[in-house]
PDB file of N, CA and C in Angstrom:
ATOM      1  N   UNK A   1     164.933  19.436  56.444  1.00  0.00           N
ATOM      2  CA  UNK A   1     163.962  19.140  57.470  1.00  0.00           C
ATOM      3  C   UNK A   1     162.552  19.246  56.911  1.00  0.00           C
ATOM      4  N   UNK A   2     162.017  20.354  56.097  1.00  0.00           N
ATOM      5  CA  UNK A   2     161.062  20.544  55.437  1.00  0.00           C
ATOM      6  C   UNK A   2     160.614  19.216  54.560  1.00  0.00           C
ATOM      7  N   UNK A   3     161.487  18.441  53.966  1.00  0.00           N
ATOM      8  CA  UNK A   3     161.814  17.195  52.950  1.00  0.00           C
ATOM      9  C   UNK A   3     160.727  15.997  53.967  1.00  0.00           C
ATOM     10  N   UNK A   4     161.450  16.202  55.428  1.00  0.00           N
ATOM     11  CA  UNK A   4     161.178  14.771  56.332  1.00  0.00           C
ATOM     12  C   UNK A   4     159.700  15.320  56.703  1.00  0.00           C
ATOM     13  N   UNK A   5     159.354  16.199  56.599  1.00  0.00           N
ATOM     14  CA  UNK A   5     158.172  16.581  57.166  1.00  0.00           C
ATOM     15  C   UNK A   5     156.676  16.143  55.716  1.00  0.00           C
ATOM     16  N   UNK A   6     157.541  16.775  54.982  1.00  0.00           N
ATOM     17  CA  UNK A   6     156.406  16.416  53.799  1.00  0.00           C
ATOM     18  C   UNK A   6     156.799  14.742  53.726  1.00  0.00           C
ATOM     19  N   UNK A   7     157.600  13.640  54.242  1.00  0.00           N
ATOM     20  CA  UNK A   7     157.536  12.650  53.792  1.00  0.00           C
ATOM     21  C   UNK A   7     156.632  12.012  54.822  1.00  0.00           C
ATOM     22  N   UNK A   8     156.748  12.171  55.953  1.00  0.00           N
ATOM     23  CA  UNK A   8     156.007  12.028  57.704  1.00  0.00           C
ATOM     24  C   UNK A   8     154.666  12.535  57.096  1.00  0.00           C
ATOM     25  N   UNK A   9     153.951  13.508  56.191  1.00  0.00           N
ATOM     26  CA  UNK A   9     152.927  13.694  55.719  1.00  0.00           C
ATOM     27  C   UNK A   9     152.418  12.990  54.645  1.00  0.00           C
ATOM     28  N   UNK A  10     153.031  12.259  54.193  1.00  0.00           N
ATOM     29  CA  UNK A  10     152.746  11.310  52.626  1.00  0.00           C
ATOM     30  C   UNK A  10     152.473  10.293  53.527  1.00  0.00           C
ATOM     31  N   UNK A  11     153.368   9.465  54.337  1.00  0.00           N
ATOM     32  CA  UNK A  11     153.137   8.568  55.568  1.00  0.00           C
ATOM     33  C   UNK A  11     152.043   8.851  55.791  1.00  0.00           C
ATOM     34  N   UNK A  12     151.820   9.850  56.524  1.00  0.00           N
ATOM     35  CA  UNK A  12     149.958   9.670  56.917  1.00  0.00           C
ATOM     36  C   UNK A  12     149.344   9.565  56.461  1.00  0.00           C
ATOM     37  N   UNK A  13     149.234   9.985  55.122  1.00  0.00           N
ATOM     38  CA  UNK A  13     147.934  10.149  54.176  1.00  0.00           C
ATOM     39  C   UNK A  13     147.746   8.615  53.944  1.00  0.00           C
ATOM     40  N   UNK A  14     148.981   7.994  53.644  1.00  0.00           N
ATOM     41  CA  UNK A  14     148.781   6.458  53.016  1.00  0.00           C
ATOM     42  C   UNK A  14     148.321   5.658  53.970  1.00  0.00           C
ATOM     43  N   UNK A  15     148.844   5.948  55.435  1.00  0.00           N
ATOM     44  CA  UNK A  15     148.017   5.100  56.503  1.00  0.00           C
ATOM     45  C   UNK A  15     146.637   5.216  56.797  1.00  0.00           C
ATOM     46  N   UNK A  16     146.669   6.857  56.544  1.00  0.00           N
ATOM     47  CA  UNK A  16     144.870   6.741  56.757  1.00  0.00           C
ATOM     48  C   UNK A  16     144.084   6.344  55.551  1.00  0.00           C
ATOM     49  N   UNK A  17     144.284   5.861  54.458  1.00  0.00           N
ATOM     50  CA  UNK A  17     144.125   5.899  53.072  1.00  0.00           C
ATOM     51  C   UNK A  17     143.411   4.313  53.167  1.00  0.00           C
ATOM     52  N   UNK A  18     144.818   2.877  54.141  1.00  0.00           N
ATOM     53  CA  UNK A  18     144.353   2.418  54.468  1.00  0.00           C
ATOM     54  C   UNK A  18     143.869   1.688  55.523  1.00  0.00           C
ATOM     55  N   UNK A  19     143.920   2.615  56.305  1.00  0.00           N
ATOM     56  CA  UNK A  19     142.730   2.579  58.084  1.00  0.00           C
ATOM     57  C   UNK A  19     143.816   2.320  58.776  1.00  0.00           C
ATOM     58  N   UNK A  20     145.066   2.795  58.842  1.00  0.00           N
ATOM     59  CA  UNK A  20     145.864   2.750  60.151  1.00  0.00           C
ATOM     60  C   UNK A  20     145.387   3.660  60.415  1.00  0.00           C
ATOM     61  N   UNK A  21     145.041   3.921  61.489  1.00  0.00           N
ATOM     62  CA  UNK A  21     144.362   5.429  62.364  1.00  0.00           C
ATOM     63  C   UNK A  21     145.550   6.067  62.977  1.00  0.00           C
ATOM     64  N   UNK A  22     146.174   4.913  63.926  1.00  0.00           N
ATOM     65  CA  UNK A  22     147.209   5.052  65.237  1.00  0.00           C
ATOM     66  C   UNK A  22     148.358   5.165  64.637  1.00  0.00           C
ATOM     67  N   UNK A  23     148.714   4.790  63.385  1.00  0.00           N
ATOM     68  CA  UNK A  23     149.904   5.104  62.749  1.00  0.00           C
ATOM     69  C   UNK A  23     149.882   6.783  61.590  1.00  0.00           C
ATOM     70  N   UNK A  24     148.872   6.674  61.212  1.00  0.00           N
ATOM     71  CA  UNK A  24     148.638   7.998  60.722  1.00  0.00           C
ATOM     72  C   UNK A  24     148.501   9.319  61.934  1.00  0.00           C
ATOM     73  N   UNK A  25     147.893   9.021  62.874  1.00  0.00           N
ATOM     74  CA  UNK A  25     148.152  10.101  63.907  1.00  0.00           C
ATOM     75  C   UNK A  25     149.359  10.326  63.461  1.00  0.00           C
ATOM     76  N   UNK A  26     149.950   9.123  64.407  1.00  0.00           N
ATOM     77  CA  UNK A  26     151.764   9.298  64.686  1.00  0.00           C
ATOM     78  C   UNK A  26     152.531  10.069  63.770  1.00  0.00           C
ATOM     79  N   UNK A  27     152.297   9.462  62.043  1.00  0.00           N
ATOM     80  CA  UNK A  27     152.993  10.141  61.392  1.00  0.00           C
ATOM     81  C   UNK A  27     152.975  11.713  61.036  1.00  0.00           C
ATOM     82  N   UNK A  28     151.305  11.772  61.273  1.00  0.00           N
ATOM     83  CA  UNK A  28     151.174  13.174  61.542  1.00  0.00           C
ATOM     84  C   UNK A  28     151.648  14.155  62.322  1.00  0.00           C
ATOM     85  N   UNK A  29     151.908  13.661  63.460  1.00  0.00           N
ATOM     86  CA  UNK A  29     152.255  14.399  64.858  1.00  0.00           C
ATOM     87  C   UNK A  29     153.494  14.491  64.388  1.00  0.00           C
ATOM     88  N   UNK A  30     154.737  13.917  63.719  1.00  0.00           N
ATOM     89  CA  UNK A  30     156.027  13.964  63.720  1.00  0.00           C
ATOM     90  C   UNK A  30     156.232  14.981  62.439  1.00  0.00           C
ATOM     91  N   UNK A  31     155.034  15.278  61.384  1.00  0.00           N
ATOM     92  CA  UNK A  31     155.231  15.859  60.421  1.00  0.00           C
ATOM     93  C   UNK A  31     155.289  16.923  61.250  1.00  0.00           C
ATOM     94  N   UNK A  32     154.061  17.432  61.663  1.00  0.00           N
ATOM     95  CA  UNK A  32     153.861  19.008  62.128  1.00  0.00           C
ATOM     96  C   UNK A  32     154.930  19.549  63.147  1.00  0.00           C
ATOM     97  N   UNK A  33     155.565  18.708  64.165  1.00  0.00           N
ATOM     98  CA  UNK A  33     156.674  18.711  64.554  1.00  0.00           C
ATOM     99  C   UNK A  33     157.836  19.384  64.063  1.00  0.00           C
ATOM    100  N   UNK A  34     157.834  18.467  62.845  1.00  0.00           N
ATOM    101  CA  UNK A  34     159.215  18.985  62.048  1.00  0.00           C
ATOM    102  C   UNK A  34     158.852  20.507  61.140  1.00  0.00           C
ATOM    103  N   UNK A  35     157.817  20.289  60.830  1.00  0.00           N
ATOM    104  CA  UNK A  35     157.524  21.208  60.331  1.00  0.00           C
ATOM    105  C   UNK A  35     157.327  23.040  60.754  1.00  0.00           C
ATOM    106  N   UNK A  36     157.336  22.641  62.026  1.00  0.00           N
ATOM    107  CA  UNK A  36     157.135  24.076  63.042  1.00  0.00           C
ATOM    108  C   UNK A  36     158.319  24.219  63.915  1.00  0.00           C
ATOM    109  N   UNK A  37     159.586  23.247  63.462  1.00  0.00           N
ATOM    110  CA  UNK A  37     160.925  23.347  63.940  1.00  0.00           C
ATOM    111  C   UNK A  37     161.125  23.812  63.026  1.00  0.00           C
ATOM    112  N   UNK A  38     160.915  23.509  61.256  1.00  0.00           N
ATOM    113  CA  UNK A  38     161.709  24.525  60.005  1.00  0.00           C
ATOM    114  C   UNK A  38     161.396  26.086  59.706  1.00  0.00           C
ATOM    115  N   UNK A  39     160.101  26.303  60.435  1.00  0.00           N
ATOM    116  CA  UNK A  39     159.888  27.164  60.476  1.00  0.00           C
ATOM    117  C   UNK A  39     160.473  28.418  61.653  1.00  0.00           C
ATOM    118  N   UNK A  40     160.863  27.754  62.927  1.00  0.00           N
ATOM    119  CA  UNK A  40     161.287  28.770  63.387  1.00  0.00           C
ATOM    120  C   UNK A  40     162.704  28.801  62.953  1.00  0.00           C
ATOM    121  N   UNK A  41     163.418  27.582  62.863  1.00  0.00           N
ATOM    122  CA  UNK A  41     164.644  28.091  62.532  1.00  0.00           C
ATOM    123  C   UNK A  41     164.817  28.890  61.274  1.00  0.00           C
ATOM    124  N   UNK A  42     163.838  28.692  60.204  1.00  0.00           N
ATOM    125  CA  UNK A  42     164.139  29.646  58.517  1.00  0.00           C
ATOM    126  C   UNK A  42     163.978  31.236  59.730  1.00  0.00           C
ATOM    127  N   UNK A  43     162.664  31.645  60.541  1.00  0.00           N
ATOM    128  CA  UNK A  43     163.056  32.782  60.887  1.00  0.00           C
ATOM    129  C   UNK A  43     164.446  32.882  61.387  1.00  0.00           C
ATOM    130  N   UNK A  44     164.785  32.118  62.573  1.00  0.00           N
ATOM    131  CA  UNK A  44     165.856  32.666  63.065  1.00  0.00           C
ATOM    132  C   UNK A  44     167.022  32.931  62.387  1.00  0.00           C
ATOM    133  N   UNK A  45     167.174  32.325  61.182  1.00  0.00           N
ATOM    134  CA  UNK A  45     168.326  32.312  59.685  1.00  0.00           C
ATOM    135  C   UNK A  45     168.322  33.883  59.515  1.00  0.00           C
ATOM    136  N   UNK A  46     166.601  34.022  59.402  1.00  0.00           N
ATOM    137  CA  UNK A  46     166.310  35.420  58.559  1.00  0.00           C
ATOM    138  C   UNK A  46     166.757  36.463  59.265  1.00  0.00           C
ATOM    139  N   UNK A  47     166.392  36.327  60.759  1.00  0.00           N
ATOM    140  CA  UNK A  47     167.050  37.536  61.878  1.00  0.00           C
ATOM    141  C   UNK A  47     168.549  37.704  61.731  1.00  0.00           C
ATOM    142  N   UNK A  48     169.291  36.391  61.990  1.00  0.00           N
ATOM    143  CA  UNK A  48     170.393  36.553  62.081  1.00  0.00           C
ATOM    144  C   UNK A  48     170.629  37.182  60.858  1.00  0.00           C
ATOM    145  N   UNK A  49     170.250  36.736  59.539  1.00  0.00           N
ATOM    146  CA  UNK A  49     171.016  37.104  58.627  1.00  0.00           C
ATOM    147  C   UNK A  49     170.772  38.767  58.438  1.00  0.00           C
ATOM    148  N   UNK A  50     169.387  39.580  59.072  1.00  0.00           N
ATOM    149  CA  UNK A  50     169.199  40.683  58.882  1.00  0.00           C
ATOM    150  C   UNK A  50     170.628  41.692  59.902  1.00  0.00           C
ATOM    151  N   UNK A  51     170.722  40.702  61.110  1.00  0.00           N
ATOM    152  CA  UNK A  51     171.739  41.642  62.090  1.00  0.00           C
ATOM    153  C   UNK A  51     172.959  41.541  61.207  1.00  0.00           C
ATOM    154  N   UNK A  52     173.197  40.672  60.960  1.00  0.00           N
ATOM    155  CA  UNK A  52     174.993  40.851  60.526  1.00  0.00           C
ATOM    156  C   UNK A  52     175.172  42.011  59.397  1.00  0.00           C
ATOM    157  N   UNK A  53     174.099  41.991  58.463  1.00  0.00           N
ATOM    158  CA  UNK A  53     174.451  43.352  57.300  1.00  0.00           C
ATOM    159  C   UNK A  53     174.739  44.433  58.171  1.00  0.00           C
TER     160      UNK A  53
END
């Protein structure tokens, strides 16, 4: 998920690079998205994995 997020971020850069505005938002908005979904789930990995020891 981390992978699609940095690619949704290469996407933007290149649209705004050359003047898609409305498509670079977009791709932006779907990076940070994914990106703050990998993040809670790596915590929730980390919790779970702390309860089961």
């Amino acid at each position: 998920m981390l992978y699609y997020a940095a690619v949704f971020f290469v996407i933007a850069l290149i649209a705004a690079l050359f003047g898609f505005g409305g498509i670079a938002v977009g791709a932006a908005g779907i990076a940070q998205i994914l990106f703050f979904i990998f993040i809670i789930g790596f915590v929730i990995s980390l919790i779970l994995g702390l309860v089961k020891k």
